[in-house]
PDB file of N, CA and C in Angstrom:
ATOM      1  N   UNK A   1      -7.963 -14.472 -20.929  1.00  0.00           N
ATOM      2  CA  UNK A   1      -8.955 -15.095 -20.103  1.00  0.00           C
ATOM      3  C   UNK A   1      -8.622 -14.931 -18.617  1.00  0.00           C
ATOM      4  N   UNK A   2      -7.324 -15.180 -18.382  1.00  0.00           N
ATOM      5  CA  UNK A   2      -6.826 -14.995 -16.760  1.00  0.00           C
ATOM      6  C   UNK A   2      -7.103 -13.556 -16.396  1.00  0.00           C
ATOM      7  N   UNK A   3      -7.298 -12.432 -17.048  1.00  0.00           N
ATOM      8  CA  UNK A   3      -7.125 -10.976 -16.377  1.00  0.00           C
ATOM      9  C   UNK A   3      -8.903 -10.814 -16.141  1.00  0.00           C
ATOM     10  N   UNK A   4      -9.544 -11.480 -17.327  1.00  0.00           N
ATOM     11  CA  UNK A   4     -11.223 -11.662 -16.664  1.00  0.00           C
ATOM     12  C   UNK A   4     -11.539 -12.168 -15.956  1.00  0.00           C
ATOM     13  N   UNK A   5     -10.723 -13.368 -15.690  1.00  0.00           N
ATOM     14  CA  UNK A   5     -11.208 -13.963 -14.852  1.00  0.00           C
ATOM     15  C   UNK A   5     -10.802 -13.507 -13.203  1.00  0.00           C
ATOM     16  N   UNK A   6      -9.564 -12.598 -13.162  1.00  0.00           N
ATOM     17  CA  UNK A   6      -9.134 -12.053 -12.142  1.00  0.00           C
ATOM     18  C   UNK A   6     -10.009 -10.946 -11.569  1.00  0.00           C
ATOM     19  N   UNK A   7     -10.305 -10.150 -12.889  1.00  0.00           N
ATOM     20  CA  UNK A   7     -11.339  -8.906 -12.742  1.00  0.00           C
ATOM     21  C   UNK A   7     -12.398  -9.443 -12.093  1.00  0.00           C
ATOM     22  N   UNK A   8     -13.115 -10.438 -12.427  1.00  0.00           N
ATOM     23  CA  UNK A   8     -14.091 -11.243 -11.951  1.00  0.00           C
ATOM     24  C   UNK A   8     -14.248 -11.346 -10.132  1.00  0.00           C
ATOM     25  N   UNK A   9     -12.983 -12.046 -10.052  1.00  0.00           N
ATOM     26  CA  UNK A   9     -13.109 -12.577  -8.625  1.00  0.00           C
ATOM     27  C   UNK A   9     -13.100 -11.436  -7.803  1.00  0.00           C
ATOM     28  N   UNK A  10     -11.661 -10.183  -8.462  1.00  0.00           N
ATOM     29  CA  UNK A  10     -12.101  -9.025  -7.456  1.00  0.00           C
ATOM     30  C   UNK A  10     -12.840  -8.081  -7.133  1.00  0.00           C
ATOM     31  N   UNK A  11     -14.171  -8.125  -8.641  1.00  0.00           N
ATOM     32  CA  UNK A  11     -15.132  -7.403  -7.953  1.00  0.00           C
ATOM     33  C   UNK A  11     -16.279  -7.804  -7.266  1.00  0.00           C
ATOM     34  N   UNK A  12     -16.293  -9.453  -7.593  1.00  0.00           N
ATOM     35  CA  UNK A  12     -17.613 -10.491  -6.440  1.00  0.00           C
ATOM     36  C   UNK A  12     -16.464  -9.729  -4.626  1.00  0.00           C
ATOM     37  N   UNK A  13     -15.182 -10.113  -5.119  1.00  0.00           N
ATOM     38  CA  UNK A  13     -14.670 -10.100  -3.533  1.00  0.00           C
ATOM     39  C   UNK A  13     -14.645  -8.716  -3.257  1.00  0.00           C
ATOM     40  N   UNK A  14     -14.858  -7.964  -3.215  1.00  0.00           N
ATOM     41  CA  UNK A  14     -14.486  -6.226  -3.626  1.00  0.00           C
ATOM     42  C   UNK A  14     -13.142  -5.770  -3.658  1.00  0.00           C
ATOM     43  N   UNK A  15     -12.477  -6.122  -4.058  1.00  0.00           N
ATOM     44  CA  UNK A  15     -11.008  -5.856  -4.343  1.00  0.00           C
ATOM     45  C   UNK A  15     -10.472  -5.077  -5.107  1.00  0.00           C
ATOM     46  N   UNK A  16     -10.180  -3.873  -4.984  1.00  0.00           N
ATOM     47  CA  UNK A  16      -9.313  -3.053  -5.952  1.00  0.00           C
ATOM     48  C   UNK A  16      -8.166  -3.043  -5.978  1.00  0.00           C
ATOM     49  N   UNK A  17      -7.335  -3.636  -5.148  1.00  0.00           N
ATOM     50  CA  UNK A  17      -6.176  -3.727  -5.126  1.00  0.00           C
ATOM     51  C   UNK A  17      -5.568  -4.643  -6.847  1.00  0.00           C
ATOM     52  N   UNK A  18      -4.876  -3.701  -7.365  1.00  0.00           N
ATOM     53  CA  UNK A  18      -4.072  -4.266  -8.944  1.00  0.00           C
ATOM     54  C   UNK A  18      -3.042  -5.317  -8.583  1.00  0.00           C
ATOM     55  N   UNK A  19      -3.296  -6.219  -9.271  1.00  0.00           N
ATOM     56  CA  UNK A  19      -2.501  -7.434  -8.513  1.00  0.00           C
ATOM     57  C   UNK A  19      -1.643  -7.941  -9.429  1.00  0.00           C
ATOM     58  N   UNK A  20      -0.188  -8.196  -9.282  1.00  0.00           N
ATOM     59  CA  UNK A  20       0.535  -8.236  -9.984  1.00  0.00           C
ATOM     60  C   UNK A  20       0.658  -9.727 -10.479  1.00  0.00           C
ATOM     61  N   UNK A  21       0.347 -10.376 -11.479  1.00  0.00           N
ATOM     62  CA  UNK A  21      -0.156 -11.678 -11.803  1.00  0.00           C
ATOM     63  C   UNK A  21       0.565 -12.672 -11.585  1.00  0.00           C
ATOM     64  N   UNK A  22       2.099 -12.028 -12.225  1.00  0.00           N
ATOM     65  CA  UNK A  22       3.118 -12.538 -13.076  1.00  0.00           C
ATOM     66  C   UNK A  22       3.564 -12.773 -11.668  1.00  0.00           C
ATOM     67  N   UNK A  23       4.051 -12.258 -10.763  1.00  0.00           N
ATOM     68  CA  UNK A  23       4.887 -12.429  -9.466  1.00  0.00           C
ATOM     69  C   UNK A  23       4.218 -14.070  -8.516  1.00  0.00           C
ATOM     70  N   UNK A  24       2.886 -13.351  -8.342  1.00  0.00           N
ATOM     71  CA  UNK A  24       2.033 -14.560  -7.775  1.00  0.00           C
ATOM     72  C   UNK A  24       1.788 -16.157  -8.631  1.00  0.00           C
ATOM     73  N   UNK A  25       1.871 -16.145  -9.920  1.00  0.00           N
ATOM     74  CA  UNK A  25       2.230 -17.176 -10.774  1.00  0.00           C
ATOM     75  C   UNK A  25       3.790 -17.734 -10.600  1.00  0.00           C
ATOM     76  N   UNK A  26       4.584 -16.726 -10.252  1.00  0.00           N
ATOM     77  CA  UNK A  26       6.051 -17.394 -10.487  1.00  0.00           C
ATOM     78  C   UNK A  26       6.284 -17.843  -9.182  1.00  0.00           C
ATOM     79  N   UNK A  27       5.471 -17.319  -7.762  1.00  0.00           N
ATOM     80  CA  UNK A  27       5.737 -17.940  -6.466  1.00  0.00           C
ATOM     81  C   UNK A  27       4.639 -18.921  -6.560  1.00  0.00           C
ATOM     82  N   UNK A  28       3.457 -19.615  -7.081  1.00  0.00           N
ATOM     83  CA  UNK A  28       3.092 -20.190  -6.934  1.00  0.00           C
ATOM     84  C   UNK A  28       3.886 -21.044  -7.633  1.00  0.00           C
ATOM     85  N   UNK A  29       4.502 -21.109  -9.275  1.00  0.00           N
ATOM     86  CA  UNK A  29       5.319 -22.559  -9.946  1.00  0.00           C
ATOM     87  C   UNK A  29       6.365 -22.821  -8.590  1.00  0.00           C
ATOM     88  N   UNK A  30       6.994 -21.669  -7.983  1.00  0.00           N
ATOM     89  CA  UNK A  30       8.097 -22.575  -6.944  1.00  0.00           C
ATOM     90  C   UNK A  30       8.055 -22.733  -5.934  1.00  0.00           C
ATOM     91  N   UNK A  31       6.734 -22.525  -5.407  1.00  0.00           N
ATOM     92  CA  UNK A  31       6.048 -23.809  -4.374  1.00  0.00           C
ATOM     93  C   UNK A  31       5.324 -24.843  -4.871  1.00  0.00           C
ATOM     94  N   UNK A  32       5.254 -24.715  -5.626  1.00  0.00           N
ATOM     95  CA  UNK A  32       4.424 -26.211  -6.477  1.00  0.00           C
ATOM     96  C   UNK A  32       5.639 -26.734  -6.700  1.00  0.00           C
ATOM     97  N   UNK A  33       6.884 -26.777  -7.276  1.00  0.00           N
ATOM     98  CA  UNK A  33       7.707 -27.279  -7.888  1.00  0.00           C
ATOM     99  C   UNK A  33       8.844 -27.587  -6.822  1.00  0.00           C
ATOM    100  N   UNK A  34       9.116 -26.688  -6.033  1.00  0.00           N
ATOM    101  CA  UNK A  34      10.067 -26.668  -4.847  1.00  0.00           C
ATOM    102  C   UNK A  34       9.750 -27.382  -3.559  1.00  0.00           C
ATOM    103  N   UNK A  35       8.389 -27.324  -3.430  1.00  0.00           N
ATOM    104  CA  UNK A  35       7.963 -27.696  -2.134  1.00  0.00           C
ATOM    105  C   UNK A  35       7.222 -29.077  -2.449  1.00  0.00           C
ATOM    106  N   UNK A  36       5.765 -28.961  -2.968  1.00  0.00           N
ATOM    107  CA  UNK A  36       4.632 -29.934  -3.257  1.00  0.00           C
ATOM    108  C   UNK A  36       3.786 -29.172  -3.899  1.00  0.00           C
ATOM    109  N   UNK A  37       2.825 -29.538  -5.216  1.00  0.00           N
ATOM    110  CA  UNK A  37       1.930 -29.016  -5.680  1.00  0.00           C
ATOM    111  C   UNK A  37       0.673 -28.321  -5.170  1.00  0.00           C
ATOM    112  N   UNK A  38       0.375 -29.007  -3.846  1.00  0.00           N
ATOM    113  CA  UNK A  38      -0.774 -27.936  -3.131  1.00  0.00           C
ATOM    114  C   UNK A  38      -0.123 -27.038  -2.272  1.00  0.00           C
ATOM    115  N   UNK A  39       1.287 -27.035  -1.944  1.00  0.00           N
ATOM    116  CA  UNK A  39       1.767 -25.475  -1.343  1.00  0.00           C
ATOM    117  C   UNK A  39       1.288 -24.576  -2.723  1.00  0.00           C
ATOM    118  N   UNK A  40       1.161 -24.386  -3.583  1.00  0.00           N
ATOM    119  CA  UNK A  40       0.906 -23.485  -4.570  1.00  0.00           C
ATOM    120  C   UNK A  40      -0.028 -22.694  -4.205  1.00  0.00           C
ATOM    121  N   UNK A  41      -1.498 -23.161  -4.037  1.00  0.00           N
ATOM    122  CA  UNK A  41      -2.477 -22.098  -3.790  1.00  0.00           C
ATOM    123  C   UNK A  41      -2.547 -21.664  -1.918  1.00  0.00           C
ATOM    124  N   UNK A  42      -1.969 -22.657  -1.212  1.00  0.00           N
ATOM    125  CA  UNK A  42      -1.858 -22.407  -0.031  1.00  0.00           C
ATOM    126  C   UNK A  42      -1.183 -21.198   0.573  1.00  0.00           C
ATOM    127  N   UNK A  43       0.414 -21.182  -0.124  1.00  0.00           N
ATOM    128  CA  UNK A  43       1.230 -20.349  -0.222  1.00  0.00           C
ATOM    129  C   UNK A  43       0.871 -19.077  -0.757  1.00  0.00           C
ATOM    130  N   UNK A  44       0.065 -19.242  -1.817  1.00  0.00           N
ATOM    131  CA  UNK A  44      -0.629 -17.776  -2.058  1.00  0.00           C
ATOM    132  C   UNK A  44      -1.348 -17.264  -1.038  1.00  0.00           C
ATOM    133  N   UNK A  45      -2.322 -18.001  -0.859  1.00  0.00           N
ATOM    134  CA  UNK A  45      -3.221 -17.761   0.477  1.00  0.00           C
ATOM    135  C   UNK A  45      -2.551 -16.714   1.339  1.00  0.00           C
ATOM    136  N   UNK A  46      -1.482 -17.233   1.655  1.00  0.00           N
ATOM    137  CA  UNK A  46      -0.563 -17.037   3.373  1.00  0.00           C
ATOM    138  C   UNK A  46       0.118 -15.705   2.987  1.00  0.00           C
ATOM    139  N   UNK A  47       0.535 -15.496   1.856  1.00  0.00           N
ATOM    140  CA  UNK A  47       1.079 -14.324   0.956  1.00  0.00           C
ATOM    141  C   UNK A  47       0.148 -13.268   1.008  1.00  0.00           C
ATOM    142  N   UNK A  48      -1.632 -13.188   0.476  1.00  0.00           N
ATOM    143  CA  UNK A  48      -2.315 -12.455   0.645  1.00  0.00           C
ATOM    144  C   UNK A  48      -2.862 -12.192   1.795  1.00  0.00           C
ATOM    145  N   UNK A  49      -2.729 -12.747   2.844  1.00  0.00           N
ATOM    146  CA  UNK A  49      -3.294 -12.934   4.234  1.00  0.00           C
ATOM    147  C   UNK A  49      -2.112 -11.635   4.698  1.00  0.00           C
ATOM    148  N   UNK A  50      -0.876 -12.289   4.592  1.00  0.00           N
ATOM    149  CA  UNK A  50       0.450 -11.520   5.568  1.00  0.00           C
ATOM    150  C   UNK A  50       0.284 -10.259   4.863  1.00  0.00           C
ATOM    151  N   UNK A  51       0.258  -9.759   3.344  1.00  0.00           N
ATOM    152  CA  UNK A  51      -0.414  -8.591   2.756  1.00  0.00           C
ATOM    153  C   UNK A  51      -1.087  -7.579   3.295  1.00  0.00           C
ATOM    154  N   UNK A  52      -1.915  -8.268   3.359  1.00  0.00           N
ATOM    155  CA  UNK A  52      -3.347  -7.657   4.160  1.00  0.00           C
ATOM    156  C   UNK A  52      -3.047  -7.201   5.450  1.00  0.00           C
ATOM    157  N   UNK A  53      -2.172  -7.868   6.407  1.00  0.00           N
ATOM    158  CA  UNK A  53      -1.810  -7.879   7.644  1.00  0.00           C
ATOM    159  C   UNK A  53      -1.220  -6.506   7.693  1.00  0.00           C
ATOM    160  N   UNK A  54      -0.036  -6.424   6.391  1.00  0.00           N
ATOM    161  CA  UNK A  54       0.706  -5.112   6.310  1.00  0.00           C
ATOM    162  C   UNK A  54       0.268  -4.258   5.635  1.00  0.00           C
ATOM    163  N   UNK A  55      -1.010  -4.085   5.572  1.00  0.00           N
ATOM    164  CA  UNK A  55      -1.224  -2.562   4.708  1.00  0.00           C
ATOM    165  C   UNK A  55      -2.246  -3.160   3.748  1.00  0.00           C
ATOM    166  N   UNK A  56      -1.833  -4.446   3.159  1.00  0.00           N
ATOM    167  CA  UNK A  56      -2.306  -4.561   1.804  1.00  0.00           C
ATOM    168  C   UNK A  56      -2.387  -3.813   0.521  1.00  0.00           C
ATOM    169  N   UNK A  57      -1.507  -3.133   0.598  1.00  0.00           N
ATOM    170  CA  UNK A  57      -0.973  -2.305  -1.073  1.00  0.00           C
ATOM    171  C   UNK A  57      -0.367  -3.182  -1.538  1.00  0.00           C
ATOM    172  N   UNK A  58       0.135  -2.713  -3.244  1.00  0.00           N
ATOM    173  CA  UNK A  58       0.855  -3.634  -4.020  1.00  0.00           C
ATOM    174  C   UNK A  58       2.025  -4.243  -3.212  1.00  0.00           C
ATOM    175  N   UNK A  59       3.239  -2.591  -2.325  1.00  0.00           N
ATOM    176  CA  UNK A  59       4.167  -3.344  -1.893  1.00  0.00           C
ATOM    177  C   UNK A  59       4.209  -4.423  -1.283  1.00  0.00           C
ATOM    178  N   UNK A  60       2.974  -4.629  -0.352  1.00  0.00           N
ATOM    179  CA  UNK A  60       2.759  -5.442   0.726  1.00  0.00           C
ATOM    180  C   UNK A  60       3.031  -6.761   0.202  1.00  0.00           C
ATOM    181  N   UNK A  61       2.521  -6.771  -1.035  1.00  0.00           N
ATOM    182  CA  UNK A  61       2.111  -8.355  -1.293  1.00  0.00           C
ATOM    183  C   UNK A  61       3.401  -8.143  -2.323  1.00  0.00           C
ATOM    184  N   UNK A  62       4.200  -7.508  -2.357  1.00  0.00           N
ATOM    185  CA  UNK A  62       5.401  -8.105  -3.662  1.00  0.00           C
ATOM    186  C   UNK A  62       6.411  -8.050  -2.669  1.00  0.00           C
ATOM    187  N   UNK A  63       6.046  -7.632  -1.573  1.00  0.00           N
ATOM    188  CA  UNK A  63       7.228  -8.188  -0.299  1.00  0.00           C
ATOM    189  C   UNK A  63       6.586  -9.392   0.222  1.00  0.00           C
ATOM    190  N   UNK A  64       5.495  -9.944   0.568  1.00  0.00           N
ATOM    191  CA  UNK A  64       5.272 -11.214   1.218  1.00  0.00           C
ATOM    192  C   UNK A  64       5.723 -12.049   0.067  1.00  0.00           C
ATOM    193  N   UNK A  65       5.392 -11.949  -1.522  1.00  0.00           N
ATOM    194  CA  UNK A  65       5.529 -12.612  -2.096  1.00  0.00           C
ATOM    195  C   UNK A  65       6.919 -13.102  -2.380  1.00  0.00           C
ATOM    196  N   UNK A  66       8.200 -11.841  -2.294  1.00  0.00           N
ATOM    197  CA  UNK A  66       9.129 -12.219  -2.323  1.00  0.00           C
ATOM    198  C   UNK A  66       9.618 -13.234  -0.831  1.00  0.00           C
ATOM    199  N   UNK A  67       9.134 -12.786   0.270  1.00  0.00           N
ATOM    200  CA  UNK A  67       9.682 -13.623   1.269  1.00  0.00           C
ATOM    201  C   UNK A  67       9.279 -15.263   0.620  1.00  0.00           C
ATOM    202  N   UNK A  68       7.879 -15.251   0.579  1.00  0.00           N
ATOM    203  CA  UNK A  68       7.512 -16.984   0.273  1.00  0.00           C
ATOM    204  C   UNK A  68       8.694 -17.552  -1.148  1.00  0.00           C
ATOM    205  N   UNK A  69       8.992 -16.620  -1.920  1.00  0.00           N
ATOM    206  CA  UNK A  69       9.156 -17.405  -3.064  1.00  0.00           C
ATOM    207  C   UNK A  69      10.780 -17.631  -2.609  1.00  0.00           C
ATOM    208  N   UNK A  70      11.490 -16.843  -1.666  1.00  0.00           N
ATOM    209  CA  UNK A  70      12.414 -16.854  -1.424  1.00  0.00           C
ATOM    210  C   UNK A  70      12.399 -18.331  -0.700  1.00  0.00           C
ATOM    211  N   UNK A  71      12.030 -18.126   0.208  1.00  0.00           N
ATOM    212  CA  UNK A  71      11.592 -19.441   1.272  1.00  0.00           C
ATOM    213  C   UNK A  71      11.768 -21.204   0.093  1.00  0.00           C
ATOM    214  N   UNK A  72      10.667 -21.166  -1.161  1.00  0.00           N
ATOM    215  CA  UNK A  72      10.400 -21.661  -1.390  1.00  0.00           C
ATOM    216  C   UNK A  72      11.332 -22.566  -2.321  1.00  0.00           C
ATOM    217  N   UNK A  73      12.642 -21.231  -2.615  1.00  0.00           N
ATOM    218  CA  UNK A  73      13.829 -21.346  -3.823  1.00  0.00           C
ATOM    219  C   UNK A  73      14.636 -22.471  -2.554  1.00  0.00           C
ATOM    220  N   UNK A  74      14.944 -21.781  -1.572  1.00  0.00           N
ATOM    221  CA  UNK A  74      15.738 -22.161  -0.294  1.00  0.00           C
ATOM    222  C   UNK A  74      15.188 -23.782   0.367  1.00  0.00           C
ATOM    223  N   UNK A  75      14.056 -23.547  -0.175  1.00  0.00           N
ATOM    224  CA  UNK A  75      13.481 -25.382   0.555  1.00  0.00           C
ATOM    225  C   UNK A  75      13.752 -26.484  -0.633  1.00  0.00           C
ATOM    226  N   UNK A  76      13.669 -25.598  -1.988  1.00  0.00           N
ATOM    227  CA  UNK A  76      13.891 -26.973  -3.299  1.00  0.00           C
ATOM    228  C   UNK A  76      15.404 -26.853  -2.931  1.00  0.00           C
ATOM    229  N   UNK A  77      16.052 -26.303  -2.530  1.00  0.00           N
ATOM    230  CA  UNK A  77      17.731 -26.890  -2.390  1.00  0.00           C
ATOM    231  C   UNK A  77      18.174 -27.326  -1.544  1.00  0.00           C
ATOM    232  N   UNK A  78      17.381 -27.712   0.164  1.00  0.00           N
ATOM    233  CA  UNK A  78      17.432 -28.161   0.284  1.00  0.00           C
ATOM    234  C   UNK A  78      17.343 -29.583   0.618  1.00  0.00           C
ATOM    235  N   UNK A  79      16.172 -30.063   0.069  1.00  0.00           N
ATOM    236  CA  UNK A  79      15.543 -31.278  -0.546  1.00  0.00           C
ATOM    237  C   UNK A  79      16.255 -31.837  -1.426  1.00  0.00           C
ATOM    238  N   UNK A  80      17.103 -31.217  -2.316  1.00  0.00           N
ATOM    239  CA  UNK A  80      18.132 -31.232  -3.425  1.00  0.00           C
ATOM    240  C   UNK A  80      19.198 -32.060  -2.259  1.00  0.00           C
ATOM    241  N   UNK A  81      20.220 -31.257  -2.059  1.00  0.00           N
ATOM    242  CA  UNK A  81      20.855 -31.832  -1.638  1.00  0.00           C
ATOM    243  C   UNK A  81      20.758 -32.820  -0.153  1.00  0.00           C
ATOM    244  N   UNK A  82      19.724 -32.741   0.362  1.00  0.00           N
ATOM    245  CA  UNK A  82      19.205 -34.408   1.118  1.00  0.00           C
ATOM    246  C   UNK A  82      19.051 -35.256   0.607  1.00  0.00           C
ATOM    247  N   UNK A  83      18.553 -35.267  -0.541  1.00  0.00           N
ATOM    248  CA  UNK A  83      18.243 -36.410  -1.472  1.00  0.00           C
ATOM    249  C   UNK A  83      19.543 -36.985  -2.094  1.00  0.00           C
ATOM    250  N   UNK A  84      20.789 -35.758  -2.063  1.00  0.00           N
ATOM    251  CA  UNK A  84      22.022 -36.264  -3.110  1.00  0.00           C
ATOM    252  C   UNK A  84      22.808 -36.968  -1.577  1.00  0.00           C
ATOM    253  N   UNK A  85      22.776 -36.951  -0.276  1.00  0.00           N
ATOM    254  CA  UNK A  85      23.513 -37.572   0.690  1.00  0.00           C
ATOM    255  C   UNK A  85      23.162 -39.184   0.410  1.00  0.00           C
ATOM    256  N   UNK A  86      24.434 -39.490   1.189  1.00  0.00           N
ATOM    257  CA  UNK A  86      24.326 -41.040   1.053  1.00  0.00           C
ATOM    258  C   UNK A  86      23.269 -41.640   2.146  1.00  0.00           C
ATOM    259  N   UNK A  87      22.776 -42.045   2.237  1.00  0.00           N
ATOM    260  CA  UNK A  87      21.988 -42.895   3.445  1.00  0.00           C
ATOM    261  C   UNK A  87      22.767 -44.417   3.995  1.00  0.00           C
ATOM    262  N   UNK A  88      22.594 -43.934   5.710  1.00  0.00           N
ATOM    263  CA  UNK A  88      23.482 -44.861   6.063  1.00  0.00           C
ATOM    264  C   UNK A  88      23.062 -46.294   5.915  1.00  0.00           C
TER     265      UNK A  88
END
């Protein structure tokens, strides 16, 4: 259902660009999970935007995507360990 429904959106949007699903699902769970649940589609957003900015080929967006998800690994740890400090 998700690859019709993908097919869907990119030919209303005209999009041929093949979009790698699995990558953009796994940076969206760790901004939803790492950050807050509406960084998820936001973060995509900003991912396909900076994409676009660079070319917009696959690489484009499996390098923005790696920067965000990187970003996103790096912000749940440190929320992690703020939360494990003592408060004065």
């Amino acid at each position: 259902m998700l690859e019709t429904w993908i097919a869907q959106v990119k030919s209303e949007l005209g999009i041929e660009l093949e979009v790698d699903t699995a990558v953009l699902l796994d940076l969206a769970r760790d901004a939803a999970h790492g950050v807050a649940r509406p960084a998820a589609p936001l973060t995509t957003f900003l991912v396909g935007y900076a994409a676009g900015r660079a070319g917009g080929d696959p690489q484009a967006v499996a390098e923005a995507a790696r920067k965000a998800q990187s970003l996103a690994l790096a912000w749940a740890e440190q929320q992690e360990r703020a939360a494990e400090e003592p408060t004065p």
